[in-house]
Protein backbone atom coordinates (compact mmCIF):
# COMPACT_ATOMS: atom_id res chain seq x y z
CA UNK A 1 7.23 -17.72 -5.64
CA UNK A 2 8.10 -16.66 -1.87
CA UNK A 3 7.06 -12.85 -2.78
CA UNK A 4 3.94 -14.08 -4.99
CA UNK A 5 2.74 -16.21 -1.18
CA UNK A 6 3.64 -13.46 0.65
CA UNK A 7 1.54 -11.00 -1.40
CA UNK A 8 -1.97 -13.31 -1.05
CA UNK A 9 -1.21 -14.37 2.56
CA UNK A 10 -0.86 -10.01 2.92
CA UNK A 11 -3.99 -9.57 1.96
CA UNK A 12 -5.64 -11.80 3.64
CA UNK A 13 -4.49 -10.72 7.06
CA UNK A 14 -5.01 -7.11 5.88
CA UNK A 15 -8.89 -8.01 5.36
CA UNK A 16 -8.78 -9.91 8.61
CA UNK A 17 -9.42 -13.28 6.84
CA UNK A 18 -6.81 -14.54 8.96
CA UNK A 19 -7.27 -14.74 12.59
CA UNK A 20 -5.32 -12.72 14.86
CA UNK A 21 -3.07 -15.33 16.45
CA UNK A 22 -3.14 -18.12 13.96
CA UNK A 23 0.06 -20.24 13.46
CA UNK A 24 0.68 -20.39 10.13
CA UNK A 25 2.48 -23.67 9.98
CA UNK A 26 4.48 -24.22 6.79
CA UNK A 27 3.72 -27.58 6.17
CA UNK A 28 0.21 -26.85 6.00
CA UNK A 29 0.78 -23.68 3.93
CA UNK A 30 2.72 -25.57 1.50
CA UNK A 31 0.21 -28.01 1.02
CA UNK A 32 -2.63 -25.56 0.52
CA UNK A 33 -0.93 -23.62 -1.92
CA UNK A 34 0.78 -26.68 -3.92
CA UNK A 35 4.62 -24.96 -2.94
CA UNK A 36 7.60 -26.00 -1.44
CA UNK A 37 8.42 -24.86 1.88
CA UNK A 38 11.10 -23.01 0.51
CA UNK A 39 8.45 -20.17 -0.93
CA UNK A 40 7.13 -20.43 2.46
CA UNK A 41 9.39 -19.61 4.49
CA UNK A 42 10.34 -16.62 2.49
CA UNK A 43 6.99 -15.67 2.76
CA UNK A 44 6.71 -16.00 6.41
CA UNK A 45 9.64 -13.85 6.88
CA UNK A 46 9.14 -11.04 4.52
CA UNK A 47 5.69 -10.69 6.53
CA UNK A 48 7.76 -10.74 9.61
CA UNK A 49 9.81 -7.81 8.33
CA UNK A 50 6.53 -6.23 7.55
CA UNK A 51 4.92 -6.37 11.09
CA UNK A 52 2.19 -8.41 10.07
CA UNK A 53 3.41 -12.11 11.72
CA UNK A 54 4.80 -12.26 15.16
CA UNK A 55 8.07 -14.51 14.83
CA UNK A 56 8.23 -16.95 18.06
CA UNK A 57 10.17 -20.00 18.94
CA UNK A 58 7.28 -22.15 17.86
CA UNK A 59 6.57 -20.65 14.34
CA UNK A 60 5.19 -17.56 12.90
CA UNK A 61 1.75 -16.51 14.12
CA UNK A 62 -0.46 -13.61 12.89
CA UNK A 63 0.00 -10.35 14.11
CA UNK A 64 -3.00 -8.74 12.67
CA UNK A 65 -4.10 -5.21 11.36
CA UNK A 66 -4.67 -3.25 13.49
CA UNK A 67 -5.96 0.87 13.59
CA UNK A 68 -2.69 1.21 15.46
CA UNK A 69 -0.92 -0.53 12.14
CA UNK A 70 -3.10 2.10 9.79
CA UNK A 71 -2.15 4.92 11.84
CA UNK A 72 1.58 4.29 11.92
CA UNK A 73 1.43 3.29 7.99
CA UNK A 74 0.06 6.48 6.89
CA UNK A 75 1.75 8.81 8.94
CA UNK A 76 4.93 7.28 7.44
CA UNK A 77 3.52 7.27 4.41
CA UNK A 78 2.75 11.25 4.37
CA UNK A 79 6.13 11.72 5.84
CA UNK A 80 8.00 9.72 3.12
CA UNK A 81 5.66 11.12 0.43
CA UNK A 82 6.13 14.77 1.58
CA UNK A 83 9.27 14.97 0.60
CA UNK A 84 9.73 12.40 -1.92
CA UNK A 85 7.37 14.84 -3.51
CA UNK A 86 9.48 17.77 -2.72
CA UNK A 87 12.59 16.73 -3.90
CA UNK A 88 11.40 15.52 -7.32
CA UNK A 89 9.44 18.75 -7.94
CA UNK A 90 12.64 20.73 -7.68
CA UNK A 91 14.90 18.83 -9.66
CA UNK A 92 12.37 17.02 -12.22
CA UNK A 93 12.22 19.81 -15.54
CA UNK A 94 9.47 19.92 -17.86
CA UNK A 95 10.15 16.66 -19.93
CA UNK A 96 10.92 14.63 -16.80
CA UNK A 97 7.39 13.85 -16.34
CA UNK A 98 6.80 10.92 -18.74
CA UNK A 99 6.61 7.96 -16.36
CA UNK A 100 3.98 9.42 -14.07
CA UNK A 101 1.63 10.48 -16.99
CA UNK A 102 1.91 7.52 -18.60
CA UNK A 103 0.66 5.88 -15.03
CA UNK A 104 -1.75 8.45 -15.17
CA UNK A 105 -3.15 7.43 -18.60
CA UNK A 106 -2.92 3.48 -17.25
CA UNK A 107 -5.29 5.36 -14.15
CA UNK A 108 -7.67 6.26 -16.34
CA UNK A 109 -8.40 3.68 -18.53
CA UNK A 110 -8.37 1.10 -15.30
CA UNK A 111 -11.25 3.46 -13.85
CA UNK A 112 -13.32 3.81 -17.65
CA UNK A 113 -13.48 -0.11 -17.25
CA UNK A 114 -13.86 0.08 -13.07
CA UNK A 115 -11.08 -2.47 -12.49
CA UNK A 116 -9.80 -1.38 -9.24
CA UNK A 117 -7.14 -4.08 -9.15
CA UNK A 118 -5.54 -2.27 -12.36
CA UNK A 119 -5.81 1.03 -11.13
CA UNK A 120 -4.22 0.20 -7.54
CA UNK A 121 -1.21 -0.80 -9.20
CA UNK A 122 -1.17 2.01 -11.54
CA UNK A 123 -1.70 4.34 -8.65
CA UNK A 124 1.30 3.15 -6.37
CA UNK A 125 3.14 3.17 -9.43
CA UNK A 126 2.56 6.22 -9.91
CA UNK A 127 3.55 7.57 -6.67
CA UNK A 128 6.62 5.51 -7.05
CA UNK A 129 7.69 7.63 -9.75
CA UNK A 130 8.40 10.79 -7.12
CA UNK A 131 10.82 8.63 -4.57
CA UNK A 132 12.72 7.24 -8.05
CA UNK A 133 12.98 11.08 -9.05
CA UNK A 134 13.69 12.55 -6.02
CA UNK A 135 16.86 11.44 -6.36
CA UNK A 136 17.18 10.30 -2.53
CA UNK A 137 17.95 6.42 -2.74
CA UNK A 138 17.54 5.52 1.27
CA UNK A 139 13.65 6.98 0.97
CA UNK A 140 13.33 5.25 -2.73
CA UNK A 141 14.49 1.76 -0.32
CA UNK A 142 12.03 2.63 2.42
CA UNK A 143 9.20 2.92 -0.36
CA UNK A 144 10.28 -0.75 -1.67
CA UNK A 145 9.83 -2.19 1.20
CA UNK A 146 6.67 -0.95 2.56
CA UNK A 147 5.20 -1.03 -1.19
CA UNK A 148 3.71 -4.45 -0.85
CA UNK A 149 1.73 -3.42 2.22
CA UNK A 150 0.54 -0.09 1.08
CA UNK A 151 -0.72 -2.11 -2.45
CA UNK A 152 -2.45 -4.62 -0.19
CA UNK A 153 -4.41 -1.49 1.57
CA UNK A 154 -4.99 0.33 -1.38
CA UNK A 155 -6.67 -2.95 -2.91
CA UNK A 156 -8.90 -2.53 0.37
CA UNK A 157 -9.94 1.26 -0.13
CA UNK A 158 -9.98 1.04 -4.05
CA UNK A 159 -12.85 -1.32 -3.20
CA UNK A 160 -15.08 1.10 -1.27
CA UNK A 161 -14.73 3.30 -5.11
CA UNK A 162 -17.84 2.89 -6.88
CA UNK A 163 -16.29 5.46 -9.33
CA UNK A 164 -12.82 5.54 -9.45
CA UNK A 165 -12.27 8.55 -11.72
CA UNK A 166 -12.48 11.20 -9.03
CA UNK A 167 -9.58 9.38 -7.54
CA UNK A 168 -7.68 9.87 -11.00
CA UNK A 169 -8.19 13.33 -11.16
CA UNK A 170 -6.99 13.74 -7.74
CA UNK A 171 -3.85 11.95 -8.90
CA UNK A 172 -3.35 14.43 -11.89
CA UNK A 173 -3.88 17.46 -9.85
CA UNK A 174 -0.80 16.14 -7.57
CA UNK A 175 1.08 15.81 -10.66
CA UNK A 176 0.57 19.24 -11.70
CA UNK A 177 1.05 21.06 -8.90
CA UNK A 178 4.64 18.81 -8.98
CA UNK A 179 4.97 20.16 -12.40
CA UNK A 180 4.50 23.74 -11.53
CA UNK A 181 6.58 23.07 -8.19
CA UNK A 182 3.83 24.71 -6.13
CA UNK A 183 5.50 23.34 -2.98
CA UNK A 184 2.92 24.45 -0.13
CA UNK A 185 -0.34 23.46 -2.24
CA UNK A 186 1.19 20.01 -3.55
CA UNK A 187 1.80 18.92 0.26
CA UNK A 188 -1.40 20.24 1.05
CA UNK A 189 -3.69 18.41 -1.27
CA UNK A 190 -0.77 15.13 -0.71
CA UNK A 191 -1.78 15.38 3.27
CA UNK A 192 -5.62 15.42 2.12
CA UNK A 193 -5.19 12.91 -0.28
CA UNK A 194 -3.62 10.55 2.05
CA UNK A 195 -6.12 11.35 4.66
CA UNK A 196 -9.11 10.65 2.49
CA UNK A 197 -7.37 6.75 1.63
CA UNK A 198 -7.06 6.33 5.46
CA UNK A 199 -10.39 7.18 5.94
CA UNK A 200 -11.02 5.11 3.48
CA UNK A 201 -9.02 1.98 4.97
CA UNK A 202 -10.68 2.88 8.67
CA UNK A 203 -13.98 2.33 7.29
CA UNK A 204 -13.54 -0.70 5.28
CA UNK A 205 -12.22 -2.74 8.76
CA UNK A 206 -14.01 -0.95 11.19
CA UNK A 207 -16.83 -4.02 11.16
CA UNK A 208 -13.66 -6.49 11.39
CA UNK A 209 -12.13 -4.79 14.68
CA UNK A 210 -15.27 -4.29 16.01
CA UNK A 211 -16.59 -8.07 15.98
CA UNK A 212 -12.99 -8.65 17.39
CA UNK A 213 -13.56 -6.21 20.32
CA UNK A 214 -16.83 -7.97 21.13
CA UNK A 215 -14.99 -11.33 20.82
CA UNK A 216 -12.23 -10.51 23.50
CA UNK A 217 -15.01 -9.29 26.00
């Protein structure tokens, strides 16, 4: 219950529907969403962990989301990815590959019926097939617990998709250049890929930041 609050109070401070600085009192929260404050306060702190609520002696109050917050999330990102990447192209063999196609597929058909909520999941899925393959269980942690945020951004950028199948076939040309461990092209197109979702992300809350620049002037 905690994790299921945590996810729709995520989003909403991602899409700046929550105002930089609001105490989110847990009273009120558990009221609004018809919880106990037990869920609540898990909430509160896993968004804590997450950098998106400032914890202070009076309560938790929100941090925001910032460019700062999309520049530090997908340079880590890329970094992680990089060599999660890596390190399951050279030890994944030819029949290794079934859980990422079959996200793949699950891609695909979410894009044929242009639910972008479907194919978010499906995509991070999908990447989180590399970090369990790569064999390296301290990045395969740091993926789990940044995956929540990273699915609450790529809700934001799926959204700016009118067609999501080009995204799709991105995703299959990353698997097959995994496949044929083409090292140097598969970080390559994983560095523009990446680049093109925080594009992506910067343009879907540019308006947001903006109205609170001319706010706080």
């Amino acid at each position: 219950m905690g994790e299921r609050l945590a996810d729709q109070l995520r989003r909403n401070i991602i899409r700046g529907e929550l105002a930089v600085g609001s105490h989110l009192v847990e009273d009120t929260l558990a009221e609004t969403y018809d919880v106990s404050r037990g869920p609540v306060r898990d909430a509160l702190k896993i968004l804590s962990s997450e950098g998106l609520l400032d914890d202070r002696r009076r309560g938790f109050f929100v941090r925001g989301f910032s460019r700062t917050d999309v520049e530090e999330l997908y340079s880590l990102r890329t970094s992680m990815e990089k060599l999660a990447m890596k390190l399951a192209a050279e030890r994944t063999g030819a029949g290794g590959w079934s859980a990422s196609e079959a996200e793949l597929d699950a891609m695909y058909a979410a894009a044929a019926k242009r639910d972008w909520h479907t194919f978010a999941e499906h995509d991070l899925a999908f990447h989180g097939t590399f970090y369990r393959l790569s064999g390296h269980s301290r990045l395969q942690s740091m993926w789990e617990q940044y995956r929540p945020t990273f699915g609450a951004m790529l809700d934001v950028t799926n959204e700016q998709d009118v067609d999501l199948r080009p995204s799709a076939d991105d995703h299959a040309v990353l698997l097959d250049l995994a496949k044929g461990t083409k090292l140097p092209e598969l970080t390559a197109r994983l560095e523009e890929h990446l680049a093109g979702s925080q594009h992506r992300m910067t343009t879907a809350l540019e308006p947001f930041w903006l109205q609170l620049e001319a706010a706080s002037t």
